[in-house]
N, C-alpha and C. Protein backbone atom coordinates (compact mmCIF):
# COMPACT_ATOMS: atom_id res chain seq x y z
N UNK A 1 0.84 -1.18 0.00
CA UNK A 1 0.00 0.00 0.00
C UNK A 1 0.89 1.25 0.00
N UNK A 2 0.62 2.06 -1.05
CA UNK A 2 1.07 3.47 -0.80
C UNK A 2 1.05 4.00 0.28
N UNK A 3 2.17 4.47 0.69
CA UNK A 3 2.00 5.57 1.84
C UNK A 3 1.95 7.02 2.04
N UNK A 4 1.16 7.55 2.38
CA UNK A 4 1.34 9.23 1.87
C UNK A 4 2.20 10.08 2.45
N UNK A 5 3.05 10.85 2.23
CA UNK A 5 3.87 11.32 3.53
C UNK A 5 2.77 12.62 4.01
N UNK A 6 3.45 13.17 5.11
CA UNK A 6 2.38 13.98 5.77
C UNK A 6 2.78 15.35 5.35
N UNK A 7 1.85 16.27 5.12
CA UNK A 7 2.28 17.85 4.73
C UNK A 7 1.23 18.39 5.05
N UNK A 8 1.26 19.69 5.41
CA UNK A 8 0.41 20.74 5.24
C UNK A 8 -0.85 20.71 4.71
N UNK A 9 -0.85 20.17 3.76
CA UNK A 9 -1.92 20.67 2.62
C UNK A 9 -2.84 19.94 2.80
N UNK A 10 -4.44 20.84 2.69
CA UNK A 10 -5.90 20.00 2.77
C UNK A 10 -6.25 19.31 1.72
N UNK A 11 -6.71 18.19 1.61
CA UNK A 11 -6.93 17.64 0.59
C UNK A 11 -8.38 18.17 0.37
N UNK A 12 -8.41 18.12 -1.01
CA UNK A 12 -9.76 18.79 -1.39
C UNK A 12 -10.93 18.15 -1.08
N UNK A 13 -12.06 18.95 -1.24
CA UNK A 13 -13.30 18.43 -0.59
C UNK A 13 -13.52 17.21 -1.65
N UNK A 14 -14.34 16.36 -1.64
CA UNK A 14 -15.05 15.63 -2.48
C UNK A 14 -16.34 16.50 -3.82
N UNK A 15 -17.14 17.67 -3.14
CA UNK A 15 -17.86 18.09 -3.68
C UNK A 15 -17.07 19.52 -4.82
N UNK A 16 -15.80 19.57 -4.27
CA UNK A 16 -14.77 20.30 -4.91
C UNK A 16 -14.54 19.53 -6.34
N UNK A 17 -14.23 18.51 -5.64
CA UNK A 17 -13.66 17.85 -7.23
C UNK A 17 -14.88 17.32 -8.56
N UNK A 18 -15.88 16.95 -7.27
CA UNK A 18 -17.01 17.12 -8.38
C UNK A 18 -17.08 18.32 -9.36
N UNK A 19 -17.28 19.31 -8.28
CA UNK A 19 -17.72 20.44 -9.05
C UNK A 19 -16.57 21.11 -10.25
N UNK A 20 -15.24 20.31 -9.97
CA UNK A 20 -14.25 20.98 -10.75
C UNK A 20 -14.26 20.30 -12.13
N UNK A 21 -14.84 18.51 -12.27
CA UNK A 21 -15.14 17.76 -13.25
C UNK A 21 -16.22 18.33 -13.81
N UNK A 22 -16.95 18.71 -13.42
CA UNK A 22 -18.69 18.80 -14.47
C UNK A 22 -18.40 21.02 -15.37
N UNK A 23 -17.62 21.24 -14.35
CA UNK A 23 -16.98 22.43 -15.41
C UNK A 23 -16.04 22.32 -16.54
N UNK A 24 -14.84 21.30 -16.26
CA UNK A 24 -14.06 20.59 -17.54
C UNK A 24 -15.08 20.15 -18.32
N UNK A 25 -16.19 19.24 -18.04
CA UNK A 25 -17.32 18.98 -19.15
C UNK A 25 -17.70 19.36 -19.26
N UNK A 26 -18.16 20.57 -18.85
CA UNK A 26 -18.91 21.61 -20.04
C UNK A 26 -17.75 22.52 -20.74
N UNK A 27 -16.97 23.40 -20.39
CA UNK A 27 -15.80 23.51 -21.63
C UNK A 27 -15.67 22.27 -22.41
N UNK A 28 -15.73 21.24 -22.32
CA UNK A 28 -14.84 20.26 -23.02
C UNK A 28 -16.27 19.95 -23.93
N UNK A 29 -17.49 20.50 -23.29
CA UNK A 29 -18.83 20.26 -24.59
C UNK A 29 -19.00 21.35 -25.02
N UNK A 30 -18.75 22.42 -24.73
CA UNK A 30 -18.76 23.46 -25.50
C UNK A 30 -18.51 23.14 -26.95
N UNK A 31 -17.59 22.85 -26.88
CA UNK A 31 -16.61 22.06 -28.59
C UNK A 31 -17.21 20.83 -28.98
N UNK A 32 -17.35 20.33 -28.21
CA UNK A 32 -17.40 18.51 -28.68
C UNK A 32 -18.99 17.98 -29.05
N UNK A 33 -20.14 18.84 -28.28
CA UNK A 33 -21.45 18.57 -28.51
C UNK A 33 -21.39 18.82 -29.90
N UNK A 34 -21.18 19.96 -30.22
CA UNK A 34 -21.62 20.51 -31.35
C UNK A 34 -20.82 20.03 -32.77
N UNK A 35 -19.64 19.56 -32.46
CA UNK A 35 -18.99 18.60 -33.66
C UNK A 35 -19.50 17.68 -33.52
N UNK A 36 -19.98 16.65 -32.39
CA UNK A 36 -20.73 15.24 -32.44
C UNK A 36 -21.85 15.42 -33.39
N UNK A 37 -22.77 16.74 -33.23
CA UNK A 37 -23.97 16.47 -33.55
C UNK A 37 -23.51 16.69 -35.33
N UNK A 38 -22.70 17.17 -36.02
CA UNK A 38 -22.76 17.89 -37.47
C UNK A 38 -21.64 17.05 -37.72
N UNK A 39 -21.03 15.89 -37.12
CA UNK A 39 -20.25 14.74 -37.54
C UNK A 39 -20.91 13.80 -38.03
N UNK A 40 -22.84 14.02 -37.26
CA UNK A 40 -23.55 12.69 -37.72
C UNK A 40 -23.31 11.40 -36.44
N UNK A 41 -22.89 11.78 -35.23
CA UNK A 41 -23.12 11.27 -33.68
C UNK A 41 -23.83 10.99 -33.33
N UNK A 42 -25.23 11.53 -33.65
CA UNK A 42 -26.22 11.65 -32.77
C UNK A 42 -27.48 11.08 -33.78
N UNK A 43 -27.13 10.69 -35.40
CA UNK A 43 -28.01 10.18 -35.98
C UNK A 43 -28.68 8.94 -35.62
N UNK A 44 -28.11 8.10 -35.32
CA UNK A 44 -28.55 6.88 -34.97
C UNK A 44 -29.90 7.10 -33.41
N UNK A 45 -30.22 7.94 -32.80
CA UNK A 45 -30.92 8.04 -31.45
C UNK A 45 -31.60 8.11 -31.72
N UNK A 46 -32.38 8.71 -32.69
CA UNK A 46 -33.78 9.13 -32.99
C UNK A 46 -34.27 7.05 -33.71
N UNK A 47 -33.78 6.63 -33.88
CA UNK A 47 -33.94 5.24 -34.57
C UNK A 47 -34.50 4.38 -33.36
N UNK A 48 -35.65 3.29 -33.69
CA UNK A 48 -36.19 2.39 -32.58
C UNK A 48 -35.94 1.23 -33.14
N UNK A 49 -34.80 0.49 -32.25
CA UNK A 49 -34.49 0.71 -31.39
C UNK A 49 -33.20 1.75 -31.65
N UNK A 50 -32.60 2.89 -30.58
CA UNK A 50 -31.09 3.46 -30.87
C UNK A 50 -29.97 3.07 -31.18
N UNK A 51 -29.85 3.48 -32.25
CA UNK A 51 -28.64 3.03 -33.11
C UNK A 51 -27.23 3.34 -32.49
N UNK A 52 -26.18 2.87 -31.78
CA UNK A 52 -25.24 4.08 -31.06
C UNK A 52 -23.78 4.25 -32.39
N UNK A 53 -23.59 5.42 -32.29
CA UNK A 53 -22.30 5.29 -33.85
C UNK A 53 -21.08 4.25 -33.59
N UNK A 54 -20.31 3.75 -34.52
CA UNK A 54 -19.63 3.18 -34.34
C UNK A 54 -18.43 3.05 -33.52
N UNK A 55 -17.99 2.24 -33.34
CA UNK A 55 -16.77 2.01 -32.51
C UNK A 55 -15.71 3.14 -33.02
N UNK A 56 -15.25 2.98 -34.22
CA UNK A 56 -14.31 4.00 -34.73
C UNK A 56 -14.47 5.08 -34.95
N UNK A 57 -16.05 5.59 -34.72
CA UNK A 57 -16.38 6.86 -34.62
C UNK A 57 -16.18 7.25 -33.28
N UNK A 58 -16.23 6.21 -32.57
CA UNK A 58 -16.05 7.08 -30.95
C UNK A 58 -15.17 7.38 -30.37
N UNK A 59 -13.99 6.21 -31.08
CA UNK A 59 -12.47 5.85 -30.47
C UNK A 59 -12.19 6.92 -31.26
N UNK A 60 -12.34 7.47 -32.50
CA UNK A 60 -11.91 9.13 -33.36
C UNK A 60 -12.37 10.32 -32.14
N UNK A 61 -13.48 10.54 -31.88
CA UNK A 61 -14.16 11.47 -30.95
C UNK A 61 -13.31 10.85 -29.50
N UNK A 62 -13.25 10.08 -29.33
CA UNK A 62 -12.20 10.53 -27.84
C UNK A 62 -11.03 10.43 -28.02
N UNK A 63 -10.33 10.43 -29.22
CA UNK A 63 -8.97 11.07 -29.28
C UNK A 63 -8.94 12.77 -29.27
N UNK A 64 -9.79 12.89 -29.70
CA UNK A 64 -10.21 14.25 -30.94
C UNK A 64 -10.49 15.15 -28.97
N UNK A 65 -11.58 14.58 -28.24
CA UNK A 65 -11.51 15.23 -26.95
C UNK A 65 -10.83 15.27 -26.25
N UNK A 66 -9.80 13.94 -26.37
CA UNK A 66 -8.67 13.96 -25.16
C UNK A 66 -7.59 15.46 -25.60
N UNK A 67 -7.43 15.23 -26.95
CA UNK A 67 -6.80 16.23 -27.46
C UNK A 67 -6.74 17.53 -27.53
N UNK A 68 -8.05 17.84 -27.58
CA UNK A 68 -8.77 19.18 -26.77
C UNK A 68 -8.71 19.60 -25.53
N UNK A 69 -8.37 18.39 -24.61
CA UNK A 69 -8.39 18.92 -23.03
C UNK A 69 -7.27 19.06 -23.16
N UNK A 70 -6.38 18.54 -23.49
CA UNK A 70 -4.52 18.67 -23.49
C UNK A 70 -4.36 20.21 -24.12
N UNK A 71 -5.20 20.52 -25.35
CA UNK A 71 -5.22 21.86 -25.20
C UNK A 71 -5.06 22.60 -24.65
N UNK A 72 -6.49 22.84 -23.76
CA UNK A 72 -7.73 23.60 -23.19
C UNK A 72 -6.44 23.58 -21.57
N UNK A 73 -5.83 22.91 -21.41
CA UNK A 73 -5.35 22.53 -19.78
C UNK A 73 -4.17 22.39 -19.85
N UNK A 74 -3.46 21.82 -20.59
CA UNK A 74 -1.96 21.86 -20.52
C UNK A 74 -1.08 23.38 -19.94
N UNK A 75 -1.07 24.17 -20.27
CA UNK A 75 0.08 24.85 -19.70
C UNK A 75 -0.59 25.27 -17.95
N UNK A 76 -1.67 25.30 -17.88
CA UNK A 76 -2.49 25.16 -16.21
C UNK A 76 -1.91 24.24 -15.91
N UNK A 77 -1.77 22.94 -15.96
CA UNK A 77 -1.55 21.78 -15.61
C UNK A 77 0.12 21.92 -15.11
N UNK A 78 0.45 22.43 -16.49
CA UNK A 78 2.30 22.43 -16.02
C UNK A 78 2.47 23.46 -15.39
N UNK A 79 2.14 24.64 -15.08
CA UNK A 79 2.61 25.60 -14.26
C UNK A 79 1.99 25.46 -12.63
N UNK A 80 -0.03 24.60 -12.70
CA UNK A 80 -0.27 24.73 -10.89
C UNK A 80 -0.68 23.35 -11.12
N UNK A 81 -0.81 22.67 -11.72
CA UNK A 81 -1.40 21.52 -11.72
C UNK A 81 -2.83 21.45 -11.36
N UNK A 82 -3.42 22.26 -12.35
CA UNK A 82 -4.91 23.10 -12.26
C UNK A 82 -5.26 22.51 -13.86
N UNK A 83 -6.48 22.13 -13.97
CA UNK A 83 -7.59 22.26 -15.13
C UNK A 83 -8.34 23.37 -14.93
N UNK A 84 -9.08 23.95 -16.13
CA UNK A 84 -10.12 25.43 -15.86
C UNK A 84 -10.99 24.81 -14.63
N UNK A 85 -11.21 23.74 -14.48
CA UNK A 85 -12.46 23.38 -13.40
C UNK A 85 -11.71 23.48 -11.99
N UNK A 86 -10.18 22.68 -11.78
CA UNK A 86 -9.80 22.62 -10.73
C UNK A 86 -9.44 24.36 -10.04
N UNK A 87 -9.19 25.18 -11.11
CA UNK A 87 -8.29 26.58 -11.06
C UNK A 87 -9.70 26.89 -10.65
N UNK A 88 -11.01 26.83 -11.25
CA UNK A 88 -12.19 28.00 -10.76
C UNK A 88 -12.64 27.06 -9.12
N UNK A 89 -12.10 25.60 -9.04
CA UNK A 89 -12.91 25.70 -7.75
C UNK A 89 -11.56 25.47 -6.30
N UNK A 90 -10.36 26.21 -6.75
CA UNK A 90 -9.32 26.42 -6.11
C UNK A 90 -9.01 24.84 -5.48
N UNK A 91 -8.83 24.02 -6.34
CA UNK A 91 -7.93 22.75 -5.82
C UNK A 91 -7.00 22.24 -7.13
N UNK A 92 -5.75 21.71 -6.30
CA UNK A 92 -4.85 21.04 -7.75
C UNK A 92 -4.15 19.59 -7.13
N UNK A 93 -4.12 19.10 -8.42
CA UNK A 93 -3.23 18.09 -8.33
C UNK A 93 -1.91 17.99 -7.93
N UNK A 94 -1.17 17.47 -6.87
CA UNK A 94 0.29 17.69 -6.48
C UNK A 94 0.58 15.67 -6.24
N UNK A 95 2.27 15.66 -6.82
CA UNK A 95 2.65 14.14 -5.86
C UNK A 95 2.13 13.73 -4.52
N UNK A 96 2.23 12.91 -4.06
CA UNK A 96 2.49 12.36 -3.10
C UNK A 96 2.93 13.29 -2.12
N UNK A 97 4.00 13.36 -2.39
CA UNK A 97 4.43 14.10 -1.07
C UNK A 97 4.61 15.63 -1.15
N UNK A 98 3.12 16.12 -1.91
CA UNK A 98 3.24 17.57 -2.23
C UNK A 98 4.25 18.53 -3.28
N UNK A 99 4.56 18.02 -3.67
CA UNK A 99 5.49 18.17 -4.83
C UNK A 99 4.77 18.61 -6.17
N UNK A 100 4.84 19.26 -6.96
CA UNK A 100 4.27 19.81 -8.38
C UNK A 100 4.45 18.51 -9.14
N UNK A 101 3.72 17.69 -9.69
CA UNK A 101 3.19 16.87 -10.55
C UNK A 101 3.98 17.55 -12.03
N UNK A 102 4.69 16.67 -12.72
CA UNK A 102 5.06 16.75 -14.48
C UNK A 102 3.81 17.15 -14.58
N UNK A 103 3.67 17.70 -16.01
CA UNK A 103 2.31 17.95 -16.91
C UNK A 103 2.44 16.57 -17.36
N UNK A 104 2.90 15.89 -17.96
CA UNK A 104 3.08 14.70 -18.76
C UNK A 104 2.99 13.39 -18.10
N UNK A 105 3.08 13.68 -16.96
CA UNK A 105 2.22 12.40 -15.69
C UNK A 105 0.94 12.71 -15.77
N UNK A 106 0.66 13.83 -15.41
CA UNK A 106 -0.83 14.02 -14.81
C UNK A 106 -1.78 13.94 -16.49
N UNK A 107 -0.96 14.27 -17.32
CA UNK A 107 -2.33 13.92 -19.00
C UNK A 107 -2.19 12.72 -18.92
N UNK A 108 -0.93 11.77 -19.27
CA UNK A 108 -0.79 10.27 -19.52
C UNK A 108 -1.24 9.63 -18.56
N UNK A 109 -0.63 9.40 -17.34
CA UNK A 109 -0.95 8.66 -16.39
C UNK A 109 -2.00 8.94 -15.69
N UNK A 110 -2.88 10.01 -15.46
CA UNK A 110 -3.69 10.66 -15.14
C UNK A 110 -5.18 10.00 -15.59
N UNK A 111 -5.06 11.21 -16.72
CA UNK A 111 -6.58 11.54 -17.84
C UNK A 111 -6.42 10.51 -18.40
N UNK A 112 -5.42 10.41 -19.26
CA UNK A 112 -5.29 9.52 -20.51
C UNK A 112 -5.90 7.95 -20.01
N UNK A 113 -5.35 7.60 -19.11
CA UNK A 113 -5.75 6.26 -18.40
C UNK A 113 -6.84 6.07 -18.23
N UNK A 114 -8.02 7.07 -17.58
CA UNK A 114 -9.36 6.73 -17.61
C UNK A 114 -10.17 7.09 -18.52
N UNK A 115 -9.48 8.00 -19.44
CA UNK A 115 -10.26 8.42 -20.77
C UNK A 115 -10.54 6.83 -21.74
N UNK A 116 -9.15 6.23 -21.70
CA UNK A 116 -9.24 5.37 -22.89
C UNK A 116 -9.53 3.94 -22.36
N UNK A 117 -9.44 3.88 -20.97
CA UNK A 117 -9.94 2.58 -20.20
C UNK A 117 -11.55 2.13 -20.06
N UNK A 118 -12.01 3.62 -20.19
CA UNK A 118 -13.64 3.68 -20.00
C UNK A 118 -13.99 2.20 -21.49
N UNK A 119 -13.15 2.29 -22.96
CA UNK A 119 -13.84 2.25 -23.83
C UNK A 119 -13.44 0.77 -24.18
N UNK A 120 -12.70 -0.06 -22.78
CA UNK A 120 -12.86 -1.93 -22.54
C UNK A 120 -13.55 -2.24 -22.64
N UNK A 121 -14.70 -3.41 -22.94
CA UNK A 121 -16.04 -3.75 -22.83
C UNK A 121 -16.14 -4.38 -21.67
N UNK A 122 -16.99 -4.03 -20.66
CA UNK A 122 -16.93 -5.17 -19.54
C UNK A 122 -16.08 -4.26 -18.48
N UNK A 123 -14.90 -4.39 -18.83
CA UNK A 123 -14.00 -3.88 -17.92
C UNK A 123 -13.39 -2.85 -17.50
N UNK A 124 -13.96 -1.60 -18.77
CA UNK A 124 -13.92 -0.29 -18.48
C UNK A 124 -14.86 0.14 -17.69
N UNK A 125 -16.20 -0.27 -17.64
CA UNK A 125 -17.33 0.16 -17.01
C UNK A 125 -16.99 -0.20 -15.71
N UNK A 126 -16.51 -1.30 -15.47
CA UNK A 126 -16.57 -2.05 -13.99
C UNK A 126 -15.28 -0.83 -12.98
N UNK A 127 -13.79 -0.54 -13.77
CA UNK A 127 -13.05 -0.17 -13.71
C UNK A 127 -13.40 1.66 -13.26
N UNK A 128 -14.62 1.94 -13.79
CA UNK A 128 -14.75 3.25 -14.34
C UNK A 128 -15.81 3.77 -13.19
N UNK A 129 -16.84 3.00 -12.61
CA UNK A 129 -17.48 2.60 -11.05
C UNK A 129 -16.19 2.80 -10.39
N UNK A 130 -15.35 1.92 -10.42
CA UNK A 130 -14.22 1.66 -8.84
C UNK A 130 -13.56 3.04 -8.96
N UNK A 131 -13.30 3.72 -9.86
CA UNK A 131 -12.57 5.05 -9.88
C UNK A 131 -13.38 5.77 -9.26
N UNK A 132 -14.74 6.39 -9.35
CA UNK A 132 -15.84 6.81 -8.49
C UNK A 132 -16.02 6.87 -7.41
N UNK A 133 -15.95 5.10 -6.83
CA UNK A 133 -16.44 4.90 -5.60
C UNK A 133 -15.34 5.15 -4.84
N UNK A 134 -13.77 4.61 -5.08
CA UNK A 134 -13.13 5.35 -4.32
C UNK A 134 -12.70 6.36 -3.75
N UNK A 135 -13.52 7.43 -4.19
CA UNK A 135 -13.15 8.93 -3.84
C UNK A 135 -14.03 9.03 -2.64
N UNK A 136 -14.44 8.23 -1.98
CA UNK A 136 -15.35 7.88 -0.77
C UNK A 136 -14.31 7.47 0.46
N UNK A 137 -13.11 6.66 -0.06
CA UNK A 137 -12.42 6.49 1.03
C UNK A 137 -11.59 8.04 1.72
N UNK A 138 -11.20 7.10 2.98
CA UNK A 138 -10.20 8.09 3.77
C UNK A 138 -9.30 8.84 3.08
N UNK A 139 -8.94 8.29 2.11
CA UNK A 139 -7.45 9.48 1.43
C UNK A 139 -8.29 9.90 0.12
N UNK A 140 -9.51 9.74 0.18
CA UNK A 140 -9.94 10.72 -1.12
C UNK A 140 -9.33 10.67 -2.39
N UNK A 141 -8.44 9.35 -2.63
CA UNK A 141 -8.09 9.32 -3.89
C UNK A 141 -8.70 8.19 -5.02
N UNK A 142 -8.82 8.82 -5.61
CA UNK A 142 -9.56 7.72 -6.64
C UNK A 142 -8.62 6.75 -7.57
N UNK A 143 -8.84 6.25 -8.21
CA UNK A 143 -7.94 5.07 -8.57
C UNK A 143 -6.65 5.65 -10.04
N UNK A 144 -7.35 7.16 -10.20
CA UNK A 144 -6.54 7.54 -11.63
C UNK A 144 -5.67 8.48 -10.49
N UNK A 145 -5.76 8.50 -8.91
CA UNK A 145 -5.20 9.43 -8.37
C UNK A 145 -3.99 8.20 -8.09
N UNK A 146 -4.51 7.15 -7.52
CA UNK A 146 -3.36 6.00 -7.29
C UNK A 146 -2.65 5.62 -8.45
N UNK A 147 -3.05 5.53 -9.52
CA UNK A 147 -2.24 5.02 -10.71
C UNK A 147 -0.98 6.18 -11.20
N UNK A 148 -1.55 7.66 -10.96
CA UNK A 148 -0.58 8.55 -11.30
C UNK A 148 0.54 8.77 -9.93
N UNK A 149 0.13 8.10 -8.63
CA UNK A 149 0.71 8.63 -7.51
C UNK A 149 0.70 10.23 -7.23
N UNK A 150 -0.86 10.66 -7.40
CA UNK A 150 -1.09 12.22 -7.06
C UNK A 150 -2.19 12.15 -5.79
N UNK A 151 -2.44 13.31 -5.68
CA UNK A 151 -3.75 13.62 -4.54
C UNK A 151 -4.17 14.93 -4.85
N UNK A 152 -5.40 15.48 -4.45
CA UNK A 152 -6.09 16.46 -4.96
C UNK A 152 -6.07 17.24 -3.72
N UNK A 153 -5.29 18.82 -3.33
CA UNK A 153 -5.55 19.18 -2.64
C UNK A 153 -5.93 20.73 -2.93
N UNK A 154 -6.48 21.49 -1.69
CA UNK A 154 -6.84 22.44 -1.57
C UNK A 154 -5.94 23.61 -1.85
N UNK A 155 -5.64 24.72 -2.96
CA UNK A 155 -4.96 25.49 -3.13
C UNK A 155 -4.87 26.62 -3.13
């Protein structure tokens, strides 16, 4: 088991980090709704039963978004270890032992990991729950926080 060393710093609320995710998704739909829908995404829904687009249309659209957040967040990321969501609800990502996080850990090992894990059959979904539910335990880290060796604290 990881051990955390001890520092200063509050780890962020739970309703923090919510609230800092559902603002990355809406910047990140700002862009992406509106290319899904005039890509032809959203044709298949209106169909009984719903048609969902293809595999290679989606695995294109979440490159195409991951790529956009690396945008939209990268130099935040490398200078506080902030996304627009984490920077407006004042919490960031730091190591372990409080230390500034690479930019290039926290996209790859980070995002990248649960972006492209979600799209396993079976085992992204199951995988994609346990990332969730762990932000319930005592150290508030969720499983893309253990895989990168980060923690979310108050800044």
């Amino acid at each position: 088991m990881e051990e955390i060393q001890d520092n200063p710093y509050l780890l962020a609320s739970r309703w923090s980090r919510v609230g800092a995710a559902i603002i990355d998704s809406v910047v990140l739909g700002i862009v992406m709704l509106p290319l899904a829908y005039f890509t032809g995404g959203f044709d298949g829904l209106a169909e009984s039963p719903p048609v969902e687009p293809s595999f290679s249309y989606q695995l294109i659209m979440a490159l195409l978004g991951f790529s956009l957040y690396c945008v939209v967040n990268w130099k935040l990321l490398g200078q506080s270890g902030q996304t627009v969501g984490k920077k407006a609800m004042k919490i960031k990502v730091v190591n372990l032992d409080g230390s500034q996080a690479k930019v290039q850990d926290l996209v790859f090992k980070r995002y990248a990991f649960m972006v492209f894990i979600s799209y396993v059959p079976i085992v992204g979904g199951i995988l994609s729950l346990i990332n969730l539910v762990m932000i319930f335990g005592k150290q508030k880290r969720a499983l893309h926080d253990r895989v990168a060796k980060t923690r979310v604290i108050s800044s």
